[in-house]
PDB file of N, CA and C in Angstrom:
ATOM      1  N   UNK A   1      23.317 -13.897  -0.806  1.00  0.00           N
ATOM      2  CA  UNK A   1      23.651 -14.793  -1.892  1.00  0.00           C
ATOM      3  C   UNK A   1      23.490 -14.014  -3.207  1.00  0.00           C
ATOM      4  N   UNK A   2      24.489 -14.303  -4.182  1.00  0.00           N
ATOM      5  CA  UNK A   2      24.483 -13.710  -5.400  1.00  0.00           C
ATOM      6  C   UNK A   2      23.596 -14.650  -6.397  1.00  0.00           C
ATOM      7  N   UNK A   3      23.272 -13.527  -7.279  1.00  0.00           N
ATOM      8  CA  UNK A   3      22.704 -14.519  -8.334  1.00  0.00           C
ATOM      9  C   UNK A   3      23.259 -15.589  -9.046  1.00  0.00           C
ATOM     10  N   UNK A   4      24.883 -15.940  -9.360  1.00  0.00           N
ATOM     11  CA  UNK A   4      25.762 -16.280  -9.825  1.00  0.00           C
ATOM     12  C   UNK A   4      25.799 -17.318  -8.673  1.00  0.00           C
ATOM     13  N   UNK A   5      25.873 -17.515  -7.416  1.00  0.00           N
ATOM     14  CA  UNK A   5      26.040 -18.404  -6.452  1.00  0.00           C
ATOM     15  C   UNK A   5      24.646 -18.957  -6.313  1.00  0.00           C
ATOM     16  N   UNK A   6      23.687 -18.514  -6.670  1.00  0.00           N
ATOM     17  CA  UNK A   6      21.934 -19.325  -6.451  1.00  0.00           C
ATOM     18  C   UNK A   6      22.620 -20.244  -8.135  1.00  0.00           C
ATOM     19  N   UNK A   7      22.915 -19.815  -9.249  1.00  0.00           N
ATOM     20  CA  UNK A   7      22.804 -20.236 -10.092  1.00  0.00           C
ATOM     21  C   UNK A   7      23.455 -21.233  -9.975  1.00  0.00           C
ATOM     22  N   UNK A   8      25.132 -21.499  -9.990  1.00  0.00           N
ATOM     23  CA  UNK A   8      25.681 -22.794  -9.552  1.00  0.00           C
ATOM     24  C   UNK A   8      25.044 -23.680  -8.480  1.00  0.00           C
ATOM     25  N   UNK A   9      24.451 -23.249  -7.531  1.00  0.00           N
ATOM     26  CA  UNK A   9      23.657 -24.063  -6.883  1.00  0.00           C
ATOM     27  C   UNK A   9      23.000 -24.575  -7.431  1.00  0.00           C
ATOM     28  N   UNK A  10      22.175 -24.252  -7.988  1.00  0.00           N
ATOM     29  CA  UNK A  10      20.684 -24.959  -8.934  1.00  0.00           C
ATOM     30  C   UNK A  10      21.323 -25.814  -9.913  1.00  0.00           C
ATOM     31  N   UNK A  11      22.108 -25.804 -10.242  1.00  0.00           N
ATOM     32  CA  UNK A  11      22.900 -26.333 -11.671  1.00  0.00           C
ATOM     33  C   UNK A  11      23.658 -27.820 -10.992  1.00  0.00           C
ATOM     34  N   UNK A  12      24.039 -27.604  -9.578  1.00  0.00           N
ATOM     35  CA  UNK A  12      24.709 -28.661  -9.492  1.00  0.00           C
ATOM     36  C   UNK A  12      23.774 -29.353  -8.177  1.00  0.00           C
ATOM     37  N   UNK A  13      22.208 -29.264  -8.269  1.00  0.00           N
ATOM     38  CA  UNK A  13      21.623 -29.889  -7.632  1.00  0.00           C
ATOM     39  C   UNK A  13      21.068 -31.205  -8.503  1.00  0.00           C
ATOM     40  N   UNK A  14      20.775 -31.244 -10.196  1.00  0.00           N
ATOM     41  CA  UNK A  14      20.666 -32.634 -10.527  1.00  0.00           C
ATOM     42  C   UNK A  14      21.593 -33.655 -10.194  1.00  0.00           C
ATOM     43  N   UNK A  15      22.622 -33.283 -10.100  1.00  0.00           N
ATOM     44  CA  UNK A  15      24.081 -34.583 -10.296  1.00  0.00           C
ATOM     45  C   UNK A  15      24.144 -34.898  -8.813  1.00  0.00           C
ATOM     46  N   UNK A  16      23.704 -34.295  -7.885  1.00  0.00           N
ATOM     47  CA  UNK A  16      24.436 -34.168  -6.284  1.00  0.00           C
ATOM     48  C   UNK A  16      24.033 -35.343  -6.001  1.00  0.00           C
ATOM     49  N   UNK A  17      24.509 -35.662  -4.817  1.00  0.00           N
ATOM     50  CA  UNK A  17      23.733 -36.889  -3.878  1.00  0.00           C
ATOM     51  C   UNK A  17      22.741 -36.015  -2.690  1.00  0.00           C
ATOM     52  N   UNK A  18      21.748 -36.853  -2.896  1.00  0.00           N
ATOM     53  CA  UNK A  18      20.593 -36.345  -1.974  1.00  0.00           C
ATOM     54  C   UNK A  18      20.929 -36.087  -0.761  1.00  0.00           C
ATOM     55  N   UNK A  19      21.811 -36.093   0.301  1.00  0.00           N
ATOM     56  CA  UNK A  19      22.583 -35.191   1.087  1.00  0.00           C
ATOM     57  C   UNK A  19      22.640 -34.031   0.828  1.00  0.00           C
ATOM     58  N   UNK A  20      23.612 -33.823  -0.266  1.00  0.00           N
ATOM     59  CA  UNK A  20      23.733 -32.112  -0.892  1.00  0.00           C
ATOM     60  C   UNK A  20      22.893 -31.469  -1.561  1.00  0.00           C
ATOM     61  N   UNK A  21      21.527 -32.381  -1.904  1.00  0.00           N
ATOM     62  CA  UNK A  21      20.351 -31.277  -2.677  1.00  0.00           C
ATOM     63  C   UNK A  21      19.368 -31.132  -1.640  1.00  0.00           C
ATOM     64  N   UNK A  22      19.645 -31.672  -0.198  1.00  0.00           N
ATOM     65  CA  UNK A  22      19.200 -31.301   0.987  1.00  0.00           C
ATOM     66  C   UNK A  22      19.597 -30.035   1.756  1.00  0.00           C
ATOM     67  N   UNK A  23      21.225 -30.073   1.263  1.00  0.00           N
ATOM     68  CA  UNK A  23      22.083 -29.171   1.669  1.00  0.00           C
ATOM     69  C   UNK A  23      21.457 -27.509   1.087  1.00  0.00           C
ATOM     70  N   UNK A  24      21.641 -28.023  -0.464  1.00  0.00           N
ATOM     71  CA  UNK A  24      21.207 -26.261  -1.304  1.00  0.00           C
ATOM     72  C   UNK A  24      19.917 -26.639  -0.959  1.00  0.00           C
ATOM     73  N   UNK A  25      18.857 -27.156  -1.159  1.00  0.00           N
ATOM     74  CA  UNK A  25      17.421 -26.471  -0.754  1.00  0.00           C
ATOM     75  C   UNK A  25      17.732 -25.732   0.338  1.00  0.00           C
ATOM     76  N   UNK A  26      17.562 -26.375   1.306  1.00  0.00           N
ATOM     77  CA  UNK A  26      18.015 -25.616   2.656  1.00  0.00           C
ATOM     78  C   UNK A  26      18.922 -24.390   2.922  1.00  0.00           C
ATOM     79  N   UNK A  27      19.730 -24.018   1.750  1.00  0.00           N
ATOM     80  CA  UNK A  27      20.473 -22.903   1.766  1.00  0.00           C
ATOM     81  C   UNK A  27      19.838 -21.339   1.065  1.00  0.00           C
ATOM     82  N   UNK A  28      18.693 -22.265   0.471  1.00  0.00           N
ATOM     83  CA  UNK A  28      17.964 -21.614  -0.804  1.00  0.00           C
ATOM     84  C   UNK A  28      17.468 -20.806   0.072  1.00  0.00           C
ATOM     85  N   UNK A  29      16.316 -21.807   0.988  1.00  0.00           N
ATOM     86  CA  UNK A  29      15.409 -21.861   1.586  1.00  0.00           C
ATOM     87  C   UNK A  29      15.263 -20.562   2.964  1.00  0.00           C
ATOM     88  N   UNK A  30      17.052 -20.660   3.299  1.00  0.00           N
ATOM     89  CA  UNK A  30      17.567 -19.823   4.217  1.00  0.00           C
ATOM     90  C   UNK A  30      17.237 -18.233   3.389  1.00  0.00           C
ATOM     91  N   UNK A  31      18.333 -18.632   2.415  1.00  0.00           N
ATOM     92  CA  UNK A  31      17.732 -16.890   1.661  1.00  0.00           C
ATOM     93  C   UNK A  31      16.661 -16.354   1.808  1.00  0.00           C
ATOM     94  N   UNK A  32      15.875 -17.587   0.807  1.00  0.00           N
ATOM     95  CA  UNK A  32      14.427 -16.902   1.004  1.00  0.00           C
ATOM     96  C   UNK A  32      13.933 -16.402   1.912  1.00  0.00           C
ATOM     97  N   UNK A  33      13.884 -16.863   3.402  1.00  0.00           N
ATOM     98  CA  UNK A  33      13.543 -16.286   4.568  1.00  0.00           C
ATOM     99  C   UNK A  33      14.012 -14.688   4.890  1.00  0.00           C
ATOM    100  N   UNK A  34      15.706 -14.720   4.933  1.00  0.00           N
ATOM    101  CA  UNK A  34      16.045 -13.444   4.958  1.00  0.00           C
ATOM    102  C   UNK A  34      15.533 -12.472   4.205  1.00  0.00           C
ATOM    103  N   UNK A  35      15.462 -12.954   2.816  1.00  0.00           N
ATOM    104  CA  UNK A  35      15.087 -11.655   2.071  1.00  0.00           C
ATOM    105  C   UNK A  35      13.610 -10.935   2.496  1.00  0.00           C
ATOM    106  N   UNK A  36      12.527 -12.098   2.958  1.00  0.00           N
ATOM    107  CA  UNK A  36      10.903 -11.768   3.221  1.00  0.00           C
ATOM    108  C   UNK A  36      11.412 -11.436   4.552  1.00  0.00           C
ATOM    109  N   UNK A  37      11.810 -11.516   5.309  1.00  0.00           N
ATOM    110  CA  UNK A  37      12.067 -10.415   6.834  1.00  0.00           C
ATOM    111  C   UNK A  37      12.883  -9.462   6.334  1.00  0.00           C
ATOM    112  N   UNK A  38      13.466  -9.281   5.636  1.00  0.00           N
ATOM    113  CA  UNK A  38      14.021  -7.707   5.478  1.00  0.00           C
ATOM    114  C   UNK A  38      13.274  -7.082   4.711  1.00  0.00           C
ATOM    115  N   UNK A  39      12.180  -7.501   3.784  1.00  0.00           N
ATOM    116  CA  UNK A  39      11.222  -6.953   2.965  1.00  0.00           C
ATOM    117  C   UNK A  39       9.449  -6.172   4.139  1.00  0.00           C
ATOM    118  N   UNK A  40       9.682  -7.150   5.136  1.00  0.00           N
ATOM    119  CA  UNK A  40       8.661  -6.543   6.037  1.00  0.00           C
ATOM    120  C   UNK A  40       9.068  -6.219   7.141  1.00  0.00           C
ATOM    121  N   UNK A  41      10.644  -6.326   7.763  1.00  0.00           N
ATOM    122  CA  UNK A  41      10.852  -5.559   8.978  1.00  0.00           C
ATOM    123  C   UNK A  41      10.447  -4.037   8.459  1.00  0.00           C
ATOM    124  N   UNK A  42      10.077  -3.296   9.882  1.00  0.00           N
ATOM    125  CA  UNK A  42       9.653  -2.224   9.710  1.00  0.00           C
ATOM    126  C   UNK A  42       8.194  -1.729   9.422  1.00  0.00           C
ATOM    127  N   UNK A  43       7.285  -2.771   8.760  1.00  0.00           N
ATOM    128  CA  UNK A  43       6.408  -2.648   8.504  1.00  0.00           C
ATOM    129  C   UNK A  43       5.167  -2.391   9.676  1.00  0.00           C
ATOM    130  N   UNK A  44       4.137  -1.063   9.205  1.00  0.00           N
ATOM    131  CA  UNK A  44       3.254  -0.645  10.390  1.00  0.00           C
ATOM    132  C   UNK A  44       2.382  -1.682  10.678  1.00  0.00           C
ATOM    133  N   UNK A  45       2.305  -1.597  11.787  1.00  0.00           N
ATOM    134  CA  UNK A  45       0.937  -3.033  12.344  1.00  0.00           C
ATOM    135  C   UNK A  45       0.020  -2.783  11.932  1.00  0.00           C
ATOM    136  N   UNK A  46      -0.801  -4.036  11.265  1.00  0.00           N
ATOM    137  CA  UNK A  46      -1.691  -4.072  10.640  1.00  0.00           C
ATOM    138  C   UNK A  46      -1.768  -4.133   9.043  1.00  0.00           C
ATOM    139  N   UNK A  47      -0.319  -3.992   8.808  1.00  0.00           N
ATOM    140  CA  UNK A  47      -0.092  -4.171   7.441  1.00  0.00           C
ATOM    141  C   UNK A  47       0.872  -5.469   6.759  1.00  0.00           C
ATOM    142  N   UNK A  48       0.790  -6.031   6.222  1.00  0.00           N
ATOM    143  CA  UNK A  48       1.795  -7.278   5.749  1.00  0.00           C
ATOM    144  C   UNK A  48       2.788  -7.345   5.520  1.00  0.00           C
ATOM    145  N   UNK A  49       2.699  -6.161   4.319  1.00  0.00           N
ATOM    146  CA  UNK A  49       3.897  -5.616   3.734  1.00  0.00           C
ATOM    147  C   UNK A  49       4.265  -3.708   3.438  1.00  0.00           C
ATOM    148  N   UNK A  50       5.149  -3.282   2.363  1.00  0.00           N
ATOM    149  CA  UNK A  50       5.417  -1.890   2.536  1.00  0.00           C
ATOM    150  C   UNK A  50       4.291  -1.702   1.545  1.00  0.00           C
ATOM    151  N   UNK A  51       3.206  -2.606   0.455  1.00  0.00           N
ATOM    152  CA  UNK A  51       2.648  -2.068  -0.435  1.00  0.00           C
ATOM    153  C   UNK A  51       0.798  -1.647   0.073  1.00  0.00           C
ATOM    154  N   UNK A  52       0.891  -2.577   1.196  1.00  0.00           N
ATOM    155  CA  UNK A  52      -0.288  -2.600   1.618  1.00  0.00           C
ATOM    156  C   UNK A  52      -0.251  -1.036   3.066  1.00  0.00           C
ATOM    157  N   UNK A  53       1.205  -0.906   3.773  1.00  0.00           N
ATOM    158  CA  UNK A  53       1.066  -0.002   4.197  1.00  0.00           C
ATOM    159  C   UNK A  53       1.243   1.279   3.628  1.00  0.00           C
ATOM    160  N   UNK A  54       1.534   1.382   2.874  1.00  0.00           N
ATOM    161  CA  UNK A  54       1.578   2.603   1.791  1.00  0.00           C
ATOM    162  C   UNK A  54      -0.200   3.173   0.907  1.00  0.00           C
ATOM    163  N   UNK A  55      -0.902   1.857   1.080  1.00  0.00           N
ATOM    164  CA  UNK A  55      -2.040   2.042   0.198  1.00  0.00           C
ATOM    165  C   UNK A  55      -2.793   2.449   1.860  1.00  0.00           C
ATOM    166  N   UNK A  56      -2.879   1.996   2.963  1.00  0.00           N
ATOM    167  CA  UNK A  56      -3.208   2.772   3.968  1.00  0.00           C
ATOM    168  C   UNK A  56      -2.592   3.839   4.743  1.00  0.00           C
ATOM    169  N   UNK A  57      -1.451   4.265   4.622  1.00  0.00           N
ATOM    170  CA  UNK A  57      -0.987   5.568   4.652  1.00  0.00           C
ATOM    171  C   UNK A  57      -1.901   6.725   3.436  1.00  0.00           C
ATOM    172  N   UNK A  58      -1.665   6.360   2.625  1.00  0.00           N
ATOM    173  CA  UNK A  58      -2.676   7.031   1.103  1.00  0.00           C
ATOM    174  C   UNK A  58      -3.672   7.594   1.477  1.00  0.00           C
ATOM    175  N   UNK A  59      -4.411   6.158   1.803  1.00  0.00           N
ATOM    176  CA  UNK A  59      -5.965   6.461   2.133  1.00  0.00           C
ATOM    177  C   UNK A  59      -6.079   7.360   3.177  1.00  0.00           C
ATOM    178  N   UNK A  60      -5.582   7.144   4.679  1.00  0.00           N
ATOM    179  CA  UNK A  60      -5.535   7.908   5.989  1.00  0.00           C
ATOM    180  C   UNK A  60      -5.598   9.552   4.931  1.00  0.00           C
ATOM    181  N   UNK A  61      -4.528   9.514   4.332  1.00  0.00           N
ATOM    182  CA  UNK A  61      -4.384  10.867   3.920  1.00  0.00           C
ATOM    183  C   UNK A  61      -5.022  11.528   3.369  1.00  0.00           C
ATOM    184  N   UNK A  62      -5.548  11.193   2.393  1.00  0.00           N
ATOM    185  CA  UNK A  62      -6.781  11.674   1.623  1.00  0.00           C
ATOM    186  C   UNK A  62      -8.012  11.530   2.256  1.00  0.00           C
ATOM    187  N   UNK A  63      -8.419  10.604   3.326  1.00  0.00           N
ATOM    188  CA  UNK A  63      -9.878  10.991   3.504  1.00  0.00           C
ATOM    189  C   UNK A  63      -9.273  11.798   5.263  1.00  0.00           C
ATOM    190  N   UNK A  64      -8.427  12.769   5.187  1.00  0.00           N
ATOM    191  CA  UNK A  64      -8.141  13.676   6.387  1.00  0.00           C
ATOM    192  C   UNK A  64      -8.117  14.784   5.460  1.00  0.00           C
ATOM    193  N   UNK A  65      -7.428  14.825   4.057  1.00  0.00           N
ATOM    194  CA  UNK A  65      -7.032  16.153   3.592  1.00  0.00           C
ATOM    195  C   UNK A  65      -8.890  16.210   2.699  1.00  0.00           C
ATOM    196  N   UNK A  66      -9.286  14.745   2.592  1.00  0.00           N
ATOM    197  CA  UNK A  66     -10.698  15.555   2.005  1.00  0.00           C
ATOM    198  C   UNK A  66     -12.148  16.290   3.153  1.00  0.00           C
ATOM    199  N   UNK A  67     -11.232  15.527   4.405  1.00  0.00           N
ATOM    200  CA  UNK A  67     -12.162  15.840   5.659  1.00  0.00           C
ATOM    201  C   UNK A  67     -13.294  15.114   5.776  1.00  0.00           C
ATOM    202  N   UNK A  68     -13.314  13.339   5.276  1.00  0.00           N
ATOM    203  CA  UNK A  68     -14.237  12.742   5.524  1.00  0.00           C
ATOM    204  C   UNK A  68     -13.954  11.359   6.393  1.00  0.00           C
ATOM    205  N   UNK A  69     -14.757  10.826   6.952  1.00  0.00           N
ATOM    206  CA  UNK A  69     -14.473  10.224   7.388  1.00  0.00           C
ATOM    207  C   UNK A  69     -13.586   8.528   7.094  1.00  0.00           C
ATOM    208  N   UNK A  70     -13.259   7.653   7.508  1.00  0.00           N
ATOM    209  CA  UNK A  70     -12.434   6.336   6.737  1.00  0.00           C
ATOM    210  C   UNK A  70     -13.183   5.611   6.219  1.00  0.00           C
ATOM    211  N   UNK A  71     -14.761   5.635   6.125  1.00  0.00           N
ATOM    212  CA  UNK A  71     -15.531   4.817   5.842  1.00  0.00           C
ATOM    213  C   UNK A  71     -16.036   5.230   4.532  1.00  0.00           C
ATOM    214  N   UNK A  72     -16.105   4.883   3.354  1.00  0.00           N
ATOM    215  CA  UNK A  72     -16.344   5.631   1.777  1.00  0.00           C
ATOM    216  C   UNK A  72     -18.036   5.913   1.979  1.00  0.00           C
ATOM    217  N   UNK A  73     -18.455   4.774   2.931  1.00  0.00           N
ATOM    218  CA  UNK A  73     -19.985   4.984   2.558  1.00  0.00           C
ATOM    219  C   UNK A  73     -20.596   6.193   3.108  1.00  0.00           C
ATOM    220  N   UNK A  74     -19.761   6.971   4.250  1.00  0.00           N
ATOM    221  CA  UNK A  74     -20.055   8.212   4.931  1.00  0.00           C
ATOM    222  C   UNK A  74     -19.883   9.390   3.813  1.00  0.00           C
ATOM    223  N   UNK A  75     -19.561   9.194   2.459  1.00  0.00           N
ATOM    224  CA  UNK A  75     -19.145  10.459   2.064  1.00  0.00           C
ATOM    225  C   UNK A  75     -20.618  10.863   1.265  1.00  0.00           C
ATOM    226  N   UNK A  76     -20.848  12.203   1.876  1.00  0.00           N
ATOM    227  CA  UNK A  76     -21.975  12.489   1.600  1.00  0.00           C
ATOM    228  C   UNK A  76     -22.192  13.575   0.505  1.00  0.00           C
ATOM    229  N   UNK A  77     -22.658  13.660  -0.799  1.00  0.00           N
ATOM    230  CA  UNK A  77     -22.460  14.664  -2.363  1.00  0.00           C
ATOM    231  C   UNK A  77     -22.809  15.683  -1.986  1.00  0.00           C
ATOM    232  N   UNK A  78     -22.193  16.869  -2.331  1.00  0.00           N
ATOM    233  CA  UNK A  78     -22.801  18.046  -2.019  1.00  0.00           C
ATOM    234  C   UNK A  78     -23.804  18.456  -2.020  1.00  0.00           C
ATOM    235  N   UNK A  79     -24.531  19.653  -1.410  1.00  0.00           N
ATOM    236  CA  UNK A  79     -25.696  20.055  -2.064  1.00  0.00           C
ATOM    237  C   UNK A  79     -26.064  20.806  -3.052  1.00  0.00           C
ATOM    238  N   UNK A  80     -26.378  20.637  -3.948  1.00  0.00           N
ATOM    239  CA  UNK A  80     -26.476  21.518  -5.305  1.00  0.00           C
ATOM    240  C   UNK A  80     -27.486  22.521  -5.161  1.00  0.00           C
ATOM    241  N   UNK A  81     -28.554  22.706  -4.299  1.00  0.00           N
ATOM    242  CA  UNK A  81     -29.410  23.703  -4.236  1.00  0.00           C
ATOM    243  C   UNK A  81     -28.887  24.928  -3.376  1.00  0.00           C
ATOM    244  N   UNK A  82     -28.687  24.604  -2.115  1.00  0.00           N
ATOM    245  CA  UNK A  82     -27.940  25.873  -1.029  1.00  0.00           C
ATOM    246  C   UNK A  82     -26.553  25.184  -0.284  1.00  0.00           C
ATOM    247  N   UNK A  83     -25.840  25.884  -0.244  1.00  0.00           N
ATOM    248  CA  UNK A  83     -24.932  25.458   0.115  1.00  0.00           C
ATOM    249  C   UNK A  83     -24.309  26.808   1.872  1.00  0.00           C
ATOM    250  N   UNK A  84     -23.606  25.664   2.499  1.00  0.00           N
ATOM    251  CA  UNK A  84     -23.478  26.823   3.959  1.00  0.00           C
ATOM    252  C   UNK A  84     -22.944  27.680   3.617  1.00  0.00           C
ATOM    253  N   UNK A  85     -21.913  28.278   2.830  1.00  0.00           N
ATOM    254  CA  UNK A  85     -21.824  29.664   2.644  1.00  0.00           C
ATOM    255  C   UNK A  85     -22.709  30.786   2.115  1.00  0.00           C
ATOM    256  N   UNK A  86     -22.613  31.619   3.001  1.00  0.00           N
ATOM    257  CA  UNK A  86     -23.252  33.098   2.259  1.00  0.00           C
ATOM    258  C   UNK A  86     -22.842  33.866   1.754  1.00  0.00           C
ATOM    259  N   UNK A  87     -23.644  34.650   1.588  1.00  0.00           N
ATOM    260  CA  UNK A  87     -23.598  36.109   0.598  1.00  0.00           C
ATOM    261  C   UNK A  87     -24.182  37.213   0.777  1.00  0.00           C
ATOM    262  N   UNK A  88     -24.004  38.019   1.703  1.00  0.00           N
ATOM    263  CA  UNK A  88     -24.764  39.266   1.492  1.00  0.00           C
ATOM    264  C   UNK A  88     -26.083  38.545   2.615  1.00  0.00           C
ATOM    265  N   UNK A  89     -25.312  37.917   3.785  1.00  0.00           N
ATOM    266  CA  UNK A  89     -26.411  37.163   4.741  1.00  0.00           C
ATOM    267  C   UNK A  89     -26.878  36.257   4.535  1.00  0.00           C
ATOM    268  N   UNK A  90     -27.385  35.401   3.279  1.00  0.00           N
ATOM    269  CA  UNK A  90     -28.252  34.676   3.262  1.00  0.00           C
ATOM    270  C   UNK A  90     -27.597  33.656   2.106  1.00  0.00           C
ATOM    271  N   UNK A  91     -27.636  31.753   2.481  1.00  0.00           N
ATOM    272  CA  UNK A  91     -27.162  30.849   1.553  1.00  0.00           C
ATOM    273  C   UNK A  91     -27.045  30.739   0.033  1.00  0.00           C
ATOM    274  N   UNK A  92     -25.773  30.507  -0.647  1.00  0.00           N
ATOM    275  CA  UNK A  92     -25.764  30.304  -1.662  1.00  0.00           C
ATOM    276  C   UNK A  92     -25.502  29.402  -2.228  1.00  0.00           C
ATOM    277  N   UNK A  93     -26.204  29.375  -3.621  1.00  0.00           N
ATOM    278  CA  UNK A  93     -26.107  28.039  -4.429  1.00  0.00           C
ATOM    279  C   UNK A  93     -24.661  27.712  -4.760  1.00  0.00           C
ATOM    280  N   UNK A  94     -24.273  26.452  -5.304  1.00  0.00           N
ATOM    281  CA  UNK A  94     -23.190  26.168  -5.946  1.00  0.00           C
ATOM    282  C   UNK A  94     -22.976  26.841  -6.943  1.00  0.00           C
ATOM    283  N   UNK A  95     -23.741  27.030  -8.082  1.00  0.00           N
ATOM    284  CA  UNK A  95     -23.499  27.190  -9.148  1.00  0.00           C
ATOM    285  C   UNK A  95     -23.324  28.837  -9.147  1.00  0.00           C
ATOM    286  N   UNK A  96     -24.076  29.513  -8.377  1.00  0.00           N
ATOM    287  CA  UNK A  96     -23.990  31.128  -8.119  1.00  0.00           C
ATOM    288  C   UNK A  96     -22.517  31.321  -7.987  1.00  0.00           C
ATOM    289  N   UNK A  97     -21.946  30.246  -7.176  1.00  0.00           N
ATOM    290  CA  UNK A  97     -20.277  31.028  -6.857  1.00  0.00           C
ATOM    291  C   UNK A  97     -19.888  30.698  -7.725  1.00  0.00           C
ATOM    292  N   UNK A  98     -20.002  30.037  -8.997  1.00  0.00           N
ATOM    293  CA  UNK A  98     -19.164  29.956 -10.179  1.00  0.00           C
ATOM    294  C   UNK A  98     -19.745  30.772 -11.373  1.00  0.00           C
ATOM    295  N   UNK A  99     -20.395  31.509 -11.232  1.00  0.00           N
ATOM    296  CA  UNK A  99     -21.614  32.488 -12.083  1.00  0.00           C
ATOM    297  C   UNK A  99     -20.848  34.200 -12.251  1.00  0.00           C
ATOM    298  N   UNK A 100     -20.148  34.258 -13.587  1.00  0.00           N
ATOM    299  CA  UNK A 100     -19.263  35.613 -13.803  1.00  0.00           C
ATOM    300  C   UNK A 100     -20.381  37.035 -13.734  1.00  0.00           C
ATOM    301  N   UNK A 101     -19.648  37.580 -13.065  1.00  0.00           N
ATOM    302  CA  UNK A 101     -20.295  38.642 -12.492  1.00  0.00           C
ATOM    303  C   UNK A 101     -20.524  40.233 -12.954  1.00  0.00           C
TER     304      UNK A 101
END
């Protein structure tokens, strides 16, 4: 349905006889449906729509590319005193690897 065809509809639902403003609701009503199934066919399970699967596609991604787990409360702050890399055998601080040499 065009916008131009919703509009004459709406326009000639005061004057109608309640038959025909049974008729356009119901035609309205039809649209509406189509448009919300073509707006979420496709959509991944577990998601409603494309905005909510997109904000969990996101997330998946970033807590894989940050290497933590899906749960925020697991993310654990670095350590600022030693950190697992070495140097010359033995742990170094954070701040040492950013320390000009």
């Amino acid at each position: 349905m065009t916008r131009e065809e919703l509009q004459m509809m709406l326009s000639e639902i005061g004057g109608s006889e309640p038959e025909r403003q049974g008729e356009i609701a119901a035609t309205v009503l039809g649209e509406f449906d189509t448009v919300t199934s073509r707006m979420t066919d496709g959509v991944p399970d577990g998601a409603t729509d494309w905005r909510e699967a997109y904000n969990n596609l996101r997330r998946d991604y970033v807590n894989r590319f940050m290497g933590v787990s899906s749960v925020p409360g697991d993310i654990q702050p670095p350590n600022e005193s030693k950190s697992d890399m070495v140097d010359d055998g033995g742990p170094v601080s954070i701040a040492d690897l950013f320390k000009n040499k």
